[in-house]
PDB file of N, CA and C in Angstrom:
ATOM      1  N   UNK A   1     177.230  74.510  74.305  1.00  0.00           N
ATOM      2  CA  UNK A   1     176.767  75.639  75.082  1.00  0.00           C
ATOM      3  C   UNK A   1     177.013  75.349  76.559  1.00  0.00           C
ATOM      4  N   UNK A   2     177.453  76.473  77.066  1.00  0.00           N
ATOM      5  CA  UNK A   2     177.983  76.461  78.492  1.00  0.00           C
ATOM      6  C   UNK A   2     176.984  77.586  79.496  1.00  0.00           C
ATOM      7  N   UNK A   3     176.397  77.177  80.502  1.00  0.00           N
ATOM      8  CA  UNK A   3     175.278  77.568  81.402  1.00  0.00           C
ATOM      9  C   UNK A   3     176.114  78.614  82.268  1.00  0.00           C
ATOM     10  N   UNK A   4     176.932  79.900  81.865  1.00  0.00           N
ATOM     11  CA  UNK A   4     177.886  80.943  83.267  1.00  0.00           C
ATOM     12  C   UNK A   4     176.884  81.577  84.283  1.00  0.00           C
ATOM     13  N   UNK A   5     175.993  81.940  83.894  1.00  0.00           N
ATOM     14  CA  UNK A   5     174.797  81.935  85.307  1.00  0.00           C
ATOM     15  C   UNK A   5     173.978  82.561  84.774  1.00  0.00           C
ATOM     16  N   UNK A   6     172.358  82.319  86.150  1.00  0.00           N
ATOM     17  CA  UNK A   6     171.294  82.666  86.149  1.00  0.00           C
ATOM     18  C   UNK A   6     171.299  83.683  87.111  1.00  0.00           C
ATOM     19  N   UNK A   7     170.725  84.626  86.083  1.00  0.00           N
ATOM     20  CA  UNK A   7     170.315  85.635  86.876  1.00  0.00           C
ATOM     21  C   UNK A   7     168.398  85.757  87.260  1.00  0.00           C
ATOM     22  N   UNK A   8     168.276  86.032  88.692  1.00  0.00           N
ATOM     23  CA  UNK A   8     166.656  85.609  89.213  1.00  0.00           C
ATOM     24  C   UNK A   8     166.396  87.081  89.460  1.00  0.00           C
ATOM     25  N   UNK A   9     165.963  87.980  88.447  1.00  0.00           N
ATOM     26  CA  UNK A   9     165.563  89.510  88.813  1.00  0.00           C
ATOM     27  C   UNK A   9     164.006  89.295  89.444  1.00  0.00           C
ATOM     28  N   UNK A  10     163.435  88.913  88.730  1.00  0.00           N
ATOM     29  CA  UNK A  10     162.043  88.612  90.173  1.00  0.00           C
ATOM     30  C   UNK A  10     161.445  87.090  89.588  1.00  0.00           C
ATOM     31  N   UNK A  11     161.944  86.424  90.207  1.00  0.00           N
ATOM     32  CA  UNK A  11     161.408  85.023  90.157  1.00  0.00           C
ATOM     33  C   UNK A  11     161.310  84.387  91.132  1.00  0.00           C
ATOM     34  N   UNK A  12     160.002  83.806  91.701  1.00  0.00           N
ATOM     35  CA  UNK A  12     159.975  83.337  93.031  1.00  0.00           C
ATOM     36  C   UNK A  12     160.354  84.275  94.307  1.00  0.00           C
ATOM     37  N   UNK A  13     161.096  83.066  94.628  1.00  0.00           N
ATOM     38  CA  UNK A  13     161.833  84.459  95.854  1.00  0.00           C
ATOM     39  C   UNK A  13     162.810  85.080  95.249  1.00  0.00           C
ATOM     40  N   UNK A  14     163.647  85.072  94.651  1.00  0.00           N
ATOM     41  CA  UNK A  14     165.069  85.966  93.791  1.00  0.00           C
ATOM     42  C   UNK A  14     164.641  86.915  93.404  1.00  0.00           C
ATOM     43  N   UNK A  15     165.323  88.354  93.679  1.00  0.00           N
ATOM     44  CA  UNK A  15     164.960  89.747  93.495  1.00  0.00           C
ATOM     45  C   UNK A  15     166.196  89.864  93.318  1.00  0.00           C
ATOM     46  N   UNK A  16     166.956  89.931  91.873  1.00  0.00           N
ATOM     47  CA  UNK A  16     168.139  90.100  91.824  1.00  0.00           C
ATOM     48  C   UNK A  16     169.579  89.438  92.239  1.00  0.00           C
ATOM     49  N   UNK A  17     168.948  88.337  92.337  1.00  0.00           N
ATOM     50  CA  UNK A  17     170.099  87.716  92.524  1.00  0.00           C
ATOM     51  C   UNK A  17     170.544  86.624  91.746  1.00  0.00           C
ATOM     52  N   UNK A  18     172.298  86.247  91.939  1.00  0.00           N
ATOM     53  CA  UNK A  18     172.597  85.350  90.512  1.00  0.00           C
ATOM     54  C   UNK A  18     173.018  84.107  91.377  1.00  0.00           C
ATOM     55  N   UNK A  19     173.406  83.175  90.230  1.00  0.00           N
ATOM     56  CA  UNK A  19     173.887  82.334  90.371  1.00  0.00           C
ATOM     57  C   UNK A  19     174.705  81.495  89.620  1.00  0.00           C
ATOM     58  N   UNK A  20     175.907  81.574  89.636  1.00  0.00           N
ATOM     59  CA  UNK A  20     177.372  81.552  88.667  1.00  0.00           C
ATOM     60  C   UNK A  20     177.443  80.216  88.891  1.00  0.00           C
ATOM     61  N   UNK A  21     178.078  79.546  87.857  1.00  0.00           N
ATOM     62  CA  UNK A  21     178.503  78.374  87.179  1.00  0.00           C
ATOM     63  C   UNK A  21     179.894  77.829  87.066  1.00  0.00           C
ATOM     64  N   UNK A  22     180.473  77.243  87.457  1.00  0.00           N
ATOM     65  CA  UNK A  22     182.058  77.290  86.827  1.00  0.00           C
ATOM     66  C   UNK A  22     182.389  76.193  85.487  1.00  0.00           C
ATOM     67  N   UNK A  23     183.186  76.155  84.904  1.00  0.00           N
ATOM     68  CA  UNK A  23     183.469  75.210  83.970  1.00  0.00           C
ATOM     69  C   UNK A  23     183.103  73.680  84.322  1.00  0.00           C
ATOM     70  N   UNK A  24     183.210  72.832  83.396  1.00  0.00           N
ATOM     71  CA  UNK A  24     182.873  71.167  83.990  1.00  0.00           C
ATOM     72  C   UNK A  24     181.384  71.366  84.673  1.00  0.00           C
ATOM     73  N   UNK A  25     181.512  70.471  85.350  1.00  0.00           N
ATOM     74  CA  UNK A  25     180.240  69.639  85.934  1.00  0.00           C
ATOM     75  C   UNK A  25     179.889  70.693  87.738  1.00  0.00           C
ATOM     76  N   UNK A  26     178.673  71.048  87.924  1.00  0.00           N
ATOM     77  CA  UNK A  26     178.270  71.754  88.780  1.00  0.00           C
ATOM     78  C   UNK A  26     177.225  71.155  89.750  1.00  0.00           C
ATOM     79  N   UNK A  27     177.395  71.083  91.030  1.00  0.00           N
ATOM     80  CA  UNK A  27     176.494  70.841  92.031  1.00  0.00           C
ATOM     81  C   UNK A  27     176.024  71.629  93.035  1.00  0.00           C
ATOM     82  N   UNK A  28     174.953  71.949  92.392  1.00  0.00           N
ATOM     83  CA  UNK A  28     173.919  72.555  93.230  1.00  0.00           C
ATOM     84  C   UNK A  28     172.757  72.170  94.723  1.00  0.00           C
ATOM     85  N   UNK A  29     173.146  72.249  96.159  1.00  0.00           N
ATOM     86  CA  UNK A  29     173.264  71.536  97.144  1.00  0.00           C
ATOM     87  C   UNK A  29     172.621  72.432  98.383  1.00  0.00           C
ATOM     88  N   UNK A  30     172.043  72.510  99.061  1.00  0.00           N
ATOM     89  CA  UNK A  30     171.192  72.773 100.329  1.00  0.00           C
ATOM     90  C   UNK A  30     170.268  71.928 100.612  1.00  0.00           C
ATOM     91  N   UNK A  31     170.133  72.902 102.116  1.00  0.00           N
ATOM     92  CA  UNK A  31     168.967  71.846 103.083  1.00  0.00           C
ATOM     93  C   UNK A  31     167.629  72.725 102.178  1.00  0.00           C
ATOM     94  N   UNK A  32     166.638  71.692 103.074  1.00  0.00           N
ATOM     95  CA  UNK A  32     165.167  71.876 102.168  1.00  0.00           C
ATOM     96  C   UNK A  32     164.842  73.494 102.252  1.00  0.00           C
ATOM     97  N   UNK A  33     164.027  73.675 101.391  1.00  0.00           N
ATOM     98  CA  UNK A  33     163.787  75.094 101.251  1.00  0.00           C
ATOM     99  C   UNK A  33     164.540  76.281 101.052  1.00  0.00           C
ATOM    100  N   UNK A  34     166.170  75.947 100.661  1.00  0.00           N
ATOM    101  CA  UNK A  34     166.767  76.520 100.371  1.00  0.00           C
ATOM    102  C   UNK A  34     166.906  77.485  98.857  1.00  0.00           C
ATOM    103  N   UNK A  35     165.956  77.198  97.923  1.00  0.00           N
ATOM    104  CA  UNK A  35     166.043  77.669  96.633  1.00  0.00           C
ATOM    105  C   UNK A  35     166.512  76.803  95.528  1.00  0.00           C
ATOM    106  N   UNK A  36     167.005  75.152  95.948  1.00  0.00           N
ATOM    107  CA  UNK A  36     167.322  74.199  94.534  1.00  0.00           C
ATOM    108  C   UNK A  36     166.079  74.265  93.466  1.00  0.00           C
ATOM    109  N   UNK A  37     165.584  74.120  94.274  1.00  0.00           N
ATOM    110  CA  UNK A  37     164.533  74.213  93.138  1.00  0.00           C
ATOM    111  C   UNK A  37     164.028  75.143  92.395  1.00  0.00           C
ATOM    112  N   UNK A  38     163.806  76.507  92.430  1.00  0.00           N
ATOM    113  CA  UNK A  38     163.646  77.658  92.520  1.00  0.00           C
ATOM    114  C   UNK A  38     164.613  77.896  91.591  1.00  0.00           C
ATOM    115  N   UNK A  39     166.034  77.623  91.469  1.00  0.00           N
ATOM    116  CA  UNK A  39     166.978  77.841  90.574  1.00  0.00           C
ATOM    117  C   UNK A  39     166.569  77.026  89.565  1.00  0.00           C
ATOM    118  N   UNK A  40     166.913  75.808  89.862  1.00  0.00           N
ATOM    119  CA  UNK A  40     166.314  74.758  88.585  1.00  0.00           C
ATOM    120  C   UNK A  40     165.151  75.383  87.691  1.00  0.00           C
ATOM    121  N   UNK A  41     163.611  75.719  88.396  1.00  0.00           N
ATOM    122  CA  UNK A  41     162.726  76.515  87.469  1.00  0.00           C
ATOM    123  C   UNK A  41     163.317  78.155  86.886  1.00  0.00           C
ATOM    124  N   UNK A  42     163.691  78.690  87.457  1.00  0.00           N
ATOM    125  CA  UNK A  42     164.746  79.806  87.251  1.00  0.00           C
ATOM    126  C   UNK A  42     165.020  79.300  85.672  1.00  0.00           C
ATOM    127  N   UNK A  43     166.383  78.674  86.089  1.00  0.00           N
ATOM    128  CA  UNK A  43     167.209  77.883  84.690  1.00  0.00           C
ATOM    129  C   UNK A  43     166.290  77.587  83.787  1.00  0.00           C
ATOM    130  N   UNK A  44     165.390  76.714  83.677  1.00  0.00           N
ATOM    131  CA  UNK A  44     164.692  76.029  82.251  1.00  0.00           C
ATOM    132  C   UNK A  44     163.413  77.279  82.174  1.00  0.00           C
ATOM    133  N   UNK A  45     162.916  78.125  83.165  1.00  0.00           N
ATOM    134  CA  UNK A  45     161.719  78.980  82.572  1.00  0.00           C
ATOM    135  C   UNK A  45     162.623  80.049  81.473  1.00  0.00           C
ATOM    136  N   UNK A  46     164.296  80.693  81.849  1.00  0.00           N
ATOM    137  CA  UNK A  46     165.267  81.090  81.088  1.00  0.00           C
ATOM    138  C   UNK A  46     165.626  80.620  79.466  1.00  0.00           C
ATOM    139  N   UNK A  47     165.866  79.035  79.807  1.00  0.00           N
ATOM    140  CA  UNK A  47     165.836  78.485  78.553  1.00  0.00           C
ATOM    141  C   UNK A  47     164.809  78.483  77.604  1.00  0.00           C
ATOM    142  N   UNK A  48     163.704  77.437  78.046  1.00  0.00           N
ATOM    143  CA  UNK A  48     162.417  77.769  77.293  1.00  0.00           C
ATOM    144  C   UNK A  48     161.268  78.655  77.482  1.00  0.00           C
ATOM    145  N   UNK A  49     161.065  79.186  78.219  1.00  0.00           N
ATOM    146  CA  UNK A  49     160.285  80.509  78.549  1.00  0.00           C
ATOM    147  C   UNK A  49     159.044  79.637  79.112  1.00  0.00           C
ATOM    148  N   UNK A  50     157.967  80.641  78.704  1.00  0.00           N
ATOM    149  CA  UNK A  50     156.562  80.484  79.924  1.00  0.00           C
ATOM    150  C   UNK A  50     155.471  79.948  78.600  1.00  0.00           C
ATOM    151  N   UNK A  51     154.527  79.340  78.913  1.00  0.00           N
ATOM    152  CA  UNK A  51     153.867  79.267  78.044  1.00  0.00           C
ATOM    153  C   UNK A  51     152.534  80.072  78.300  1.00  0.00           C
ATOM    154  N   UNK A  52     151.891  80.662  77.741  1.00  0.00           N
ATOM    155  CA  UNK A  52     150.527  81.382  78.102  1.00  0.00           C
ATOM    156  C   UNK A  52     149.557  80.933  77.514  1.00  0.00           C
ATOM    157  N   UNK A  53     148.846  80.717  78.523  1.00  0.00           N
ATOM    158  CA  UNK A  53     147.355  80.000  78.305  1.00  0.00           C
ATOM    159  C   UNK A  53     146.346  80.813  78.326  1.00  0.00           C
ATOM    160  N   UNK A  54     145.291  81.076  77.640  1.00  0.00           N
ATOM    161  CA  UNK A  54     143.679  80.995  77.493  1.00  0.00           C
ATOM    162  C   UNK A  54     143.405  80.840  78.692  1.00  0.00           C
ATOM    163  N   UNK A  55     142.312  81.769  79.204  1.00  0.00           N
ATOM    164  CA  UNK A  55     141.812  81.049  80.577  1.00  0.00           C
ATOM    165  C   UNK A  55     142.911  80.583  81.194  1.00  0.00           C
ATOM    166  N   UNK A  56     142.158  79.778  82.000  1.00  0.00           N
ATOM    167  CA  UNK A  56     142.950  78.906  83.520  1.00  0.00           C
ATOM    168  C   UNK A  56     144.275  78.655  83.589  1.00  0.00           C
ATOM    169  N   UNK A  57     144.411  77.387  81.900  1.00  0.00           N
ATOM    170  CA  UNK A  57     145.828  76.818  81.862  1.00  0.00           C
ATOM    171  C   UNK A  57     145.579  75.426  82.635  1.00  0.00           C
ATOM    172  N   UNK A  58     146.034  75.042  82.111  1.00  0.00           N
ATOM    173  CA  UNK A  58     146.761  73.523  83.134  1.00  0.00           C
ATOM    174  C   UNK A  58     146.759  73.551  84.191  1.00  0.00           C
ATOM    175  N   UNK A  59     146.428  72.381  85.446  1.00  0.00           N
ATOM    176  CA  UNK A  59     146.102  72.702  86.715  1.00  0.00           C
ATOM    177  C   UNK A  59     148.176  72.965  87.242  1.00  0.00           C
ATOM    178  N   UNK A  60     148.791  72.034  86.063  1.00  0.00           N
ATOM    179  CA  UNK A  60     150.143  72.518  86.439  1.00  0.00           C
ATOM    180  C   UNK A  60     150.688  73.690  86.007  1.00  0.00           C
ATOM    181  N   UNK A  61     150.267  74.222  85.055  1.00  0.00           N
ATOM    182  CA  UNK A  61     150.568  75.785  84.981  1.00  0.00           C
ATOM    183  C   UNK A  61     149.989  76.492  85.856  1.00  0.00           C
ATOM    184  N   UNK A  62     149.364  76.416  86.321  1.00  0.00           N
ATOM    185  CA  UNK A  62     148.825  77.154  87.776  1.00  0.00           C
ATOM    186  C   UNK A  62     149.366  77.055  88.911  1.00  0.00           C
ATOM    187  N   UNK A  63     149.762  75.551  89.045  1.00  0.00           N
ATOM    188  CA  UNK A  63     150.785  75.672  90.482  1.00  0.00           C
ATOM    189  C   UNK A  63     152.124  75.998  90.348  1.00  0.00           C
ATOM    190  N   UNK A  64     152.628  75.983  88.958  1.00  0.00           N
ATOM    191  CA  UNK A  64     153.502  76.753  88.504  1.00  0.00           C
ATOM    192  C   UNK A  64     153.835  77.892  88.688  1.00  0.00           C
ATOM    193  N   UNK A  65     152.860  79.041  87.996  1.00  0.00           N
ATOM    194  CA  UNK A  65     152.274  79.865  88.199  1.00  0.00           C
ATOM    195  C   UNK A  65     152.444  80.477  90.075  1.00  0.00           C
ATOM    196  N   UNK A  66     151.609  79.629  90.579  1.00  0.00           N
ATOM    197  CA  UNK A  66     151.277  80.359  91.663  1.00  0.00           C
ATOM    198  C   UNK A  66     152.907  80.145  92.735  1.00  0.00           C
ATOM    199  N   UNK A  67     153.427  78.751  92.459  1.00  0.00           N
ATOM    200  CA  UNK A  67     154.782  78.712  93.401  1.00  0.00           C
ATOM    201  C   UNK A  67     155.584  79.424  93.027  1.00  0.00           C
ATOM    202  N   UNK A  68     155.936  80.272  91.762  1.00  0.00           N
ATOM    203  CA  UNK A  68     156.963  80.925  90.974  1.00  0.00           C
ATOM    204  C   UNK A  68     156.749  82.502  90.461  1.00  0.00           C
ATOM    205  N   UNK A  69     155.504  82.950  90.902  1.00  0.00           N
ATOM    206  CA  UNK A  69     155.493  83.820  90.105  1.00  0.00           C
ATOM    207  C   UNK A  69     156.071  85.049  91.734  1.00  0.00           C
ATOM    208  N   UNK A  70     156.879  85.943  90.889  1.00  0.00           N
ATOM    209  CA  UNK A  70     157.840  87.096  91.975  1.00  0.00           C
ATOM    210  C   UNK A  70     157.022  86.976  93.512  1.00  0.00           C
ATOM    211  N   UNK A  71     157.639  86.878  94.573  1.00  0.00           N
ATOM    212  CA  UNK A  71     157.155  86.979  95.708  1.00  0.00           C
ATOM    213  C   UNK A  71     157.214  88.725  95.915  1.00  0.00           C
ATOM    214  N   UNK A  72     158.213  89.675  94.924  1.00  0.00           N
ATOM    215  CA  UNK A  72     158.430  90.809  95.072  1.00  0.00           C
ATOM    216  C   UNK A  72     156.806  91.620  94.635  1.00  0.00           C
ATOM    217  N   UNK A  73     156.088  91.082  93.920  1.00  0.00           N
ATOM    218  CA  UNK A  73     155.231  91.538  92.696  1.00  0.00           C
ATOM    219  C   UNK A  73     155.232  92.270  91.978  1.00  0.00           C
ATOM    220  N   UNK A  74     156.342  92.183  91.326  1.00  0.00           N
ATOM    221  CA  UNK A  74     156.961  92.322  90.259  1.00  0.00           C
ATOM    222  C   UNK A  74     156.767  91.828  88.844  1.00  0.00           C
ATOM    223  N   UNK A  75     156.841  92.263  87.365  1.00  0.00           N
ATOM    224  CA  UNK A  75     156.694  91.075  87.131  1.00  0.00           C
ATOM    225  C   UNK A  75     157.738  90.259  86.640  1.00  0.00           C
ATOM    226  N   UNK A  76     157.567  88.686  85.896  1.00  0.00           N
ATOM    227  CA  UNK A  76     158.521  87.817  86.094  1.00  0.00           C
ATOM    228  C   UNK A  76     159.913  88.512  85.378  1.00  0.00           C
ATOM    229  N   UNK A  77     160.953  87.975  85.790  1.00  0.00           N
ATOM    230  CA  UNK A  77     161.859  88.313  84.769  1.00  0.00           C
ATOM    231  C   UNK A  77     163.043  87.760  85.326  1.00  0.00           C
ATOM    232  N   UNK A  78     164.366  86.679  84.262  1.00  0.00           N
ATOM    233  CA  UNK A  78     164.569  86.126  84.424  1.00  0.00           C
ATOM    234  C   UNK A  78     166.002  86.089  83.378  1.00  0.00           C
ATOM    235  N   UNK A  79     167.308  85.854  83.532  1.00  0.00           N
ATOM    236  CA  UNK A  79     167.740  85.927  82.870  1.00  0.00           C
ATOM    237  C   UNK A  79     168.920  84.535  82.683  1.00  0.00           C
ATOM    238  N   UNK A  80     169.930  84.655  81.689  1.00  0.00           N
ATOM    239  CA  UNK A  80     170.704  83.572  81.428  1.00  0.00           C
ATOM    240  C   UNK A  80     172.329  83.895  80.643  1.00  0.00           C
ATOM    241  N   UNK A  81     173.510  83.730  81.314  1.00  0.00           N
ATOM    242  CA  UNK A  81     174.442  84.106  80.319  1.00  0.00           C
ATOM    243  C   UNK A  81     175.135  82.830  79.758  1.00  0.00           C
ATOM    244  N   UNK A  82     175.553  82.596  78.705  1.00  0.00           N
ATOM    245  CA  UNK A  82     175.638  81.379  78.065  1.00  0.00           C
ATOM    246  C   UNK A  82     177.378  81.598  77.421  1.00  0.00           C
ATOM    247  N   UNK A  83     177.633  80.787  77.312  1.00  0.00           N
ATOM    248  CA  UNK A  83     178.973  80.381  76.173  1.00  0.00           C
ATOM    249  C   UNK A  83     178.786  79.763  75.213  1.00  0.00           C
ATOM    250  N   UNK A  84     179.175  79.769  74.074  1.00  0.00           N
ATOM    251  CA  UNK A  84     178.943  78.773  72.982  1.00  0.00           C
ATOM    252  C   UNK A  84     179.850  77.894  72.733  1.00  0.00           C
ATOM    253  N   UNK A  85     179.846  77.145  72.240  1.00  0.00           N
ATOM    254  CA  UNK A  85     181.063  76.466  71.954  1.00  0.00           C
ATOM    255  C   UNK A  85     182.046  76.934  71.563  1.00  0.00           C
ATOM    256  N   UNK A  86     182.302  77.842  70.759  1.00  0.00           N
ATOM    257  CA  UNK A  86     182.955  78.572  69.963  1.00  0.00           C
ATOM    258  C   UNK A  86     183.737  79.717  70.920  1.00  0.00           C
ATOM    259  N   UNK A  87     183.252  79.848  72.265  1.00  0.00           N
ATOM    260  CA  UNK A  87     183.465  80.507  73.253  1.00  0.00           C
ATOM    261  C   UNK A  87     182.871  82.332  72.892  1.00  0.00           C
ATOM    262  N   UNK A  88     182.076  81.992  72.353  1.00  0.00           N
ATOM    263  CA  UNK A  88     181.350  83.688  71.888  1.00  0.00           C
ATOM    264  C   UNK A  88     180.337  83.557  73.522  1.00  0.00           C
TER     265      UNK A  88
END
């Protein structure tokens, strides 16, 4: 499976915006506060999704939660286009 991009429709700060992949090996690179990270949670909340908790949650699902959830207030939504091996 091949990662062709994330799309950030309201996640964090991303209101629609993507972020494309090319073949091989990819580096993802800015000064601080630029969104690396933000993509990175982007990417794996895409892959494995959110977990929902009862009450509170985890004091890290909360800062989770609170650093990630749409700055738009919106709610989350998050997407992923993939390749397979098979190239489907």
């Amino acid at each position: 499976m091949r990662i062709d991009q994330v799309v950030g429709t309201a996640f964090g700060p991303f209101r629609g915006e993507t972020l494309e992949f090319a073949t091989g090996l990819n580096v993802v690179h800015g000064p601080n506060e630029a969104g690396k990270s933000s993509w990175f949670n982007a990417t794996y909340t895409a892959l494995a999704g959110r977990r929902k908790y009862k009450g509170r949650g985890s004091a890290a699902e909360t800062e989770f939660r609170n650093r990630y959830k749409p700055w738009s207030g919106s709610k989350w939504a998050v997407g992923l286009a993939v390749t397979l091996d098979d190239d489907r």
